[in-house]
N, C-alpha and C. Protein backbone atom coordinates (compact mmCIF):
# COMPACT_ATOMS: atom_id res chain seq x y z
N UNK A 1 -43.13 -47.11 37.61
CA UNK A 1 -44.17 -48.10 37.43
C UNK A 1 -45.43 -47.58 38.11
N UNK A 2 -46.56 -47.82 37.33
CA UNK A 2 -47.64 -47.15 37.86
C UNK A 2 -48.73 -47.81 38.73
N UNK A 3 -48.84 -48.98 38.33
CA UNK A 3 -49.39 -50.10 39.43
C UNK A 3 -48.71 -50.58 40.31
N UNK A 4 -48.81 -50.99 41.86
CA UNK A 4 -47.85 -50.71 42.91
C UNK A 4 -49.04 -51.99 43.60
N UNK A 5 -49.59 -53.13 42.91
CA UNK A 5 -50.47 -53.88 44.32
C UNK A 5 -49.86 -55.01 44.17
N UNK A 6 -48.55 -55.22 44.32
CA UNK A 6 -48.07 -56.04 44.78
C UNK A 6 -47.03 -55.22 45.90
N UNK A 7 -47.10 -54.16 46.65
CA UNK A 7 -46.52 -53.61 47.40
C UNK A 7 -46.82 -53.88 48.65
N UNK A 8 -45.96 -53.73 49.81
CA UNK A 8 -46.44 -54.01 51.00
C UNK A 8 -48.09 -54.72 51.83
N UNK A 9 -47.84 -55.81 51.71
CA UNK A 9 -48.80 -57.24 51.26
C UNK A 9 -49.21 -57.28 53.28
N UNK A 10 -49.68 -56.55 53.87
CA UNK A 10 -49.63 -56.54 55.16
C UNK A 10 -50.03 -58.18 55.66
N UNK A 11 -50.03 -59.18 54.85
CA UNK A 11 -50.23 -60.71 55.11
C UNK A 11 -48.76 -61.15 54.98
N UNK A 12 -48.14 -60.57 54.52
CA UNK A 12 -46.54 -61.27 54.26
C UNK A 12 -45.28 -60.86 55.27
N UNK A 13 -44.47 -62.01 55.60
CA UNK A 13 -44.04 -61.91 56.84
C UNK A 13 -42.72 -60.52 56.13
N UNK A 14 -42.91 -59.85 57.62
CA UNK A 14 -41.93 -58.54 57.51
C UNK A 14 -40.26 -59.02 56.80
N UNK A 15 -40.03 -60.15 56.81
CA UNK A 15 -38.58 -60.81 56.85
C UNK A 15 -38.38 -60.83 54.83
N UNK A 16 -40.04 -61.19 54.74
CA UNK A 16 -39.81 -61.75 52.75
C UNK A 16 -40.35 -60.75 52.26
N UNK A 17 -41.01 -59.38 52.98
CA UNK A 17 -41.10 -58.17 52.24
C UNK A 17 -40.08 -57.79 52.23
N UNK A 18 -39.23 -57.79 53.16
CA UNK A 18 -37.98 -56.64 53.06
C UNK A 18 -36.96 -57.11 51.87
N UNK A 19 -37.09 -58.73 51.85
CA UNK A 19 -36.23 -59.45 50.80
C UNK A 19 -37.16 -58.86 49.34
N UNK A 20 -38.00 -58.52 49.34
CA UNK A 20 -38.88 -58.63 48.34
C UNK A 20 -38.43 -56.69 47.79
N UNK A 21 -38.63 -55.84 48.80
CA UNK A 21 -38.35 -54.40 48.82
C UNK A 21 -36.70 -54.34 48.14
N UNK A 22 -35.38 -55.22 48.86
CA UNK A 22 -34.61 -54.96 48.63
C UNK A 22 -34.24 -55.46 47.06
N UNK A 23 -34.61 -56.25 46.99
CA UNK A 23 -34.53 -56.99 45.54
C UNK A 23 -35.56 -56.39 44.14
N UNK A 24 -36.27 -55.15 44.53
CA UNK A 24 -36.62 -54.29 43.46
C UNK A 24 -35.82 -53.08 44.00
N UNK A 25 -35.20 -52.33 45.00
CA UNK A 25 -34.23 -51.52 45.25
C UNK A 25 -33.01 -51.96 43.91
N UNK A 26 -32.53 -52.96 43.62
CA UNK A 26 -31.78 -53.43 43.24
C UNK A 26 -31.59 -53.68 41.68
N UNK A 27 -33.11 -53.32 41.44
CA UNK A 27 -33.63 -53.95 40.35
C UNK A 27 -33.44 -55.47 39.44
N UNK A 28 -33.73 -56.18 41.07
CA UNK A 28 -33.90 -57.37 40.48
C UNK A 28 -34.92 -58.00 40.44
N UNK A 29 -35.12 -59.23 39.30
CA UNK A 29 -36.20 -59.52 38.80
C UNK A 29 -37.12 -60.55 39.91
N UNK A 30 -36.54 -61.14 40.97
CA UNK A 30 -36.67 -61.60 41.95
C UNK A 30 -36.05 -62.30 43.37
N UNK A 31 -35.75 -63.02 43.90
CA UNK A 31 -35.36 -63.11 45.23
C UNK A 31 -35.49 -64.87 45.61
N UNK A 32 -34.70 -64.96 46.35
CA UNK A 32 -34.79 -66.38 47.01
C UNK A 32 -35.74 -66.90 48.29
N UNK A 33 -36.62 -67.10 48.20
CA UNK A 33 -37.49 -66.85 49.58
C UNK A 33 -36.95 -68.44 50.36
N UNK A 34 -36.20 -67.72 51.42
CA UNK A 34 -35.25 -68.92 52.62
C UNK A 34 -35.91 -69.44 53.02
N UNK A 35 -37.82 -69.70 53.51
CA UNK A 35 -38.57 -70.50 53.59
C UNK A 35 -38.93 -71.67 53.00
N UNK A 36 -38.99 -71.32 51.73
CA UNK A 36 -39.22 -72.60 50.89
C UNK A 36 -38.45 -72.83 49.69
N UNK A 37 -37.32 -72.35 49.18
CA UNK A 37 -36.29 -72.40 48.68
C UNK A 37 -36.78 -71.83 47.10
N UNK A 38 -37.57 -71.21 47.08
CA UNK A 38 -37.89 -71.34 45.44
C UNK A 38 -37.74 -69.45 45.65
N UNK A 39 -37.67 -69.39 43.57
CA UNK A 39 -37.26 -68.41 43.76
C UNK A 39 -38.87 -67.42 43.26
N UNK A 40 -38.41 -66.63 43.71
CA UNK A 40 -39.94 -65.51 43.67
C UNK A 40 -39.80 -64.15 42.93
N UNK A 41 -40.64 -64.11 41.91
CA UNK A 41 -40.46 -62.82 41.03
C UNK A 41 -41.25 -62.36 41.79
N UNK A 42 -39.91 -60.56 41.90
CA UNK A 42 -40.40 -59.09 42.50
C UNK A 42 -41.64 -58.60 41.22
N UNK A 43 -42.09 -57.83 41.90
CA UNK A 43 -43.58 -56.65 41.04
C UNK A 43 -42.78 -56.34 39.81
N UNK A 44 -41.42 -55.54 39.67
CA UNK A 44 -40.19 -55.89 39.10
C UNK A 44 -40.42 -56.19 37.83
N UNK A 45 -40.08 -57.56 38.05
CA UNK A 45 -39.69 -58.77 37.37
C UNK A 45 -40.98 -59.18 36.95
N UNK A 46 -42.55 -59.16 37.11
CA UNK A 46 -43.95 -59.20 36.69
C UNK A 46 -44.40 -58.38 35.80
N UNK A 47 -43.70 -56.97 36.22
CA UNK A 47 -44.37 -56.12 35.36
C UNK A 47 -43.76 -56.05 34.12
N UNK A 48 -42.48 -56.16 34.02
CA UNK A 48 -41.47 -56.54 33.01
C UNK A 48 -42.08 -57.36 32.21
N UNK A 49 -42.73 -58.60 32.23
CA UNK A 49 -43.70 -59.55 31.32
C UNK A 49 -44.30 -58.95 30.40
N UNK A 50 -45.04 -57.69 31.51
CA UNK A 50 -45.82 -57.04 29.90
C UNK A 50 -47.58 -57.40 29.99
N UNK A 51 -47.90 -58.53 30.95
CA UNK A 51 -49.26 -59.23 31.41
C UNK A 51 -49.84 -59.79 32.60
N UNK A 52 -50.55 -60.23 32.96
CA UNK A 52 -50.90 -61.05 34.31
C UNK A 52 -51.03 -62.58 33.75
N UNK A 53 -50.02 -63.58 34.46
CA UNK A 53 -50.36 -65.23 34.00
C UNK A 53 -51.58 -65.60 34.65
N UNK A 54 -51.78 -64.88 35.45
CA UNK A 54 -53.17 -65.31 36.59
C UNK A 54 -52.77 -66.70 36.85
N UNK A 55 -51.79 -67.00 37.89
CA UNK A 55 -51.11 -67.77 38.23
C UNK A 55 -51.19 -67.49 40.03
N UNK A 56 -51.53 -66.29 40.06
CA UNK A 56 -51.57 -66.00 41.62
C UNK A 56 -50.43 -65.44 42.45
N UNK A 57 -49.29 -65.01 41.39
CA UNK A 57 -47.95 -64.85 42.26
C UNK A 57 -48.25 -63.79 43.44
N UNK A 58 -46.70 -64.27 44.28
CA UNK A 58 -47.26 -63.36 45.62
C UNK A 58 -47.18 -61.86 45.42
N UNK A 59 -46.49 -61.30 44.33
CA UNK A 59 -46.36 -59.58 44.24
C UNK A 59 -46.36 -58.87 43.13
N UNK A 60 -47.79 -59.55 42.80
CA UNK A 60 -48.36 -59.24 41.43
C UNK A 60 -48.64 -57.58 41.12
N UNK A 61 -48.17 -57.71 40.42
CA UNK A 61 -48.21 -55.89 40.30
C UNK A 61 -49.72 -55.49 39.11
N UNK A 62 -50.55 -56.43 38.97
CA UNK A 62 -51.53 -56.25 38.24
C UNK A 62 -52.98 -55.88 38.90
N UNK A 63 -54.02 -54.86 39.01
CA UNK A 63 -54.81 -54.85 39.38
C UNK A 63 -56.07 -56.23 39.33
N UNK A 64 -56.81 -56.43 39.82
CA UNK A 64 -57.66 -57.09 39.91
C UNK A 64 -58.20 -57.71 38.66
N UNK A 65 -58.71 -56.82 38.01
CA UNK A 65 -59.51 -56.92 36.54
C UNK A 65 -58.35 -57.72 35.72
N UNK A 66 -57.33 -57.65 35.77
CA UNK A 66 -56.57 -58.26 34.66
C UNK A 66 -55.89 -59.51 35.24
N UNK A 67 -56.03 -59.51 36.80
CA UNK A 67 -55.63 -60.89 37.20
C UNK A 67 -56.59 -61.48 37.11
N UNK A 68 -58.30 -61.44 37.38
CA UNK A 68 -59.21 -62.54 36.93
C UNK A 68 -59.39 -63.05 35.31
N UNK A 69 -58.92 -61.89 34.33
CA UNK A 69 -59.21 -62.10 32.73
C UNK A 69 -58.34 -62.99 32.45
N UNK A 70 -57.13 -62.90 33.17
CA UNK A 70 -55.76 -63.65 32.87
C UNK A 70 -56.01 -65.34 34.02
N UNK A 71 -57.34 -65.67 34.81
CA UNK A 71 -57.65 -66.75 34.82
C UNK A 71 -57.20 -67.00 36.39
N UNK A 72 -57.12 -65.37 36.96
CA UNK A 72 -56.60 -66.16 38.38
C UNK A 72 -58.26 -66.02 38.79
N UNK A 73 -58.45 -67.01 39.59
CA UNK A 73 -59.85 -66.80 40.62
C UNK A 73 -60.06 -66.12 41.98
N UNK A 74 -59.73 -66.02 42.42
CA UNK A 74 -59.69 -65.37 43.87
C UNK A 74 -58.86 -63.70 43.71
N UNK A 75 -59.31 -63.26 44.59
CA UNK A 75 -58.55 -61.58 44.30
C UNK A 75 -58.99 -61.03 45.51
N UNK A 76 -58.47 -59.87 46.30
CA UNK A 76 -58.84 -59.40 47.40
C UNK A 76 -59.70 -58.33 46.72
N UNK A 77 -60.43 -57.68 47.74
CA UNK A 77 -61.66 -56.76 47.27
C UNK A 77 -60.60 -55.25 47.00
N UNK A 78 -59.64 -55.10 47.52
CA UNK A 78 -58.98 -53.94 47.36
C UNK A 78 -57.72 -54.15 46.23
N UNK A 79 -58.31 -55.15 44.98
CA UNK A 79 -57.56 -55.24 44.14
C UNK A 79 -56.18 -55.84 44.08
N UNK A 80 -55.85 -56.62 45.14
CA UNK A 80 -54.52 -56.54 46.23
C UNK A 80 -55.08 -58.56 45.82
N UNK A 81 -53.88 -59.27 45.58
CA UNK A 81 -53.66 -60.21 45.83
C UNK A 81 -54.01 -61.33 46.95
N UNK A 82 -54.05 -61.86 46.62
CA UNK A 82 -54.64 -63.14 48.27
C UNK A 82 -53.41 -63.89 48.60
């Protein structure tokens, strides 16, 4: 996979990256985050779609430009998710 910015999110706690790392190790499409019980598609499981929902997910594997076209608003300046 050639886009990688949903990778190591230095805002995300070390505990739901590693859940997040091990669960594309695995190749799975996402993970259970034990905080708030819902389940969370890996970069994985996003890029697999084929698009950006511009929905804001936390490990969006889409650069910038295609998460604002796809209607998300906010974006970090280094292309990297908020």
């Amino acid at each position: 996979m050639a886009a990688t910015y949903g990778d190591g999110d230095p805002d995300l706690e070390p505990e739901l990256q590693a859940l997040h790392d091990r669960a594309v190790a695995a190749g799975q499409e996402g993970y259970l985050d034990p905080q708030l019980g819902l389940f969370v598609m890996t970069r994985l499981g996003l890029a697999r779609r084929g698009s950006c929902c511009g929905v804001g997910c936390r490990h969006c594997p889409y650069p910038a430009e295609q998460q604002r076209a796809a209607g998300r608003a906010t974006c970090r300046p280094d292309n990297r998710e908020l």
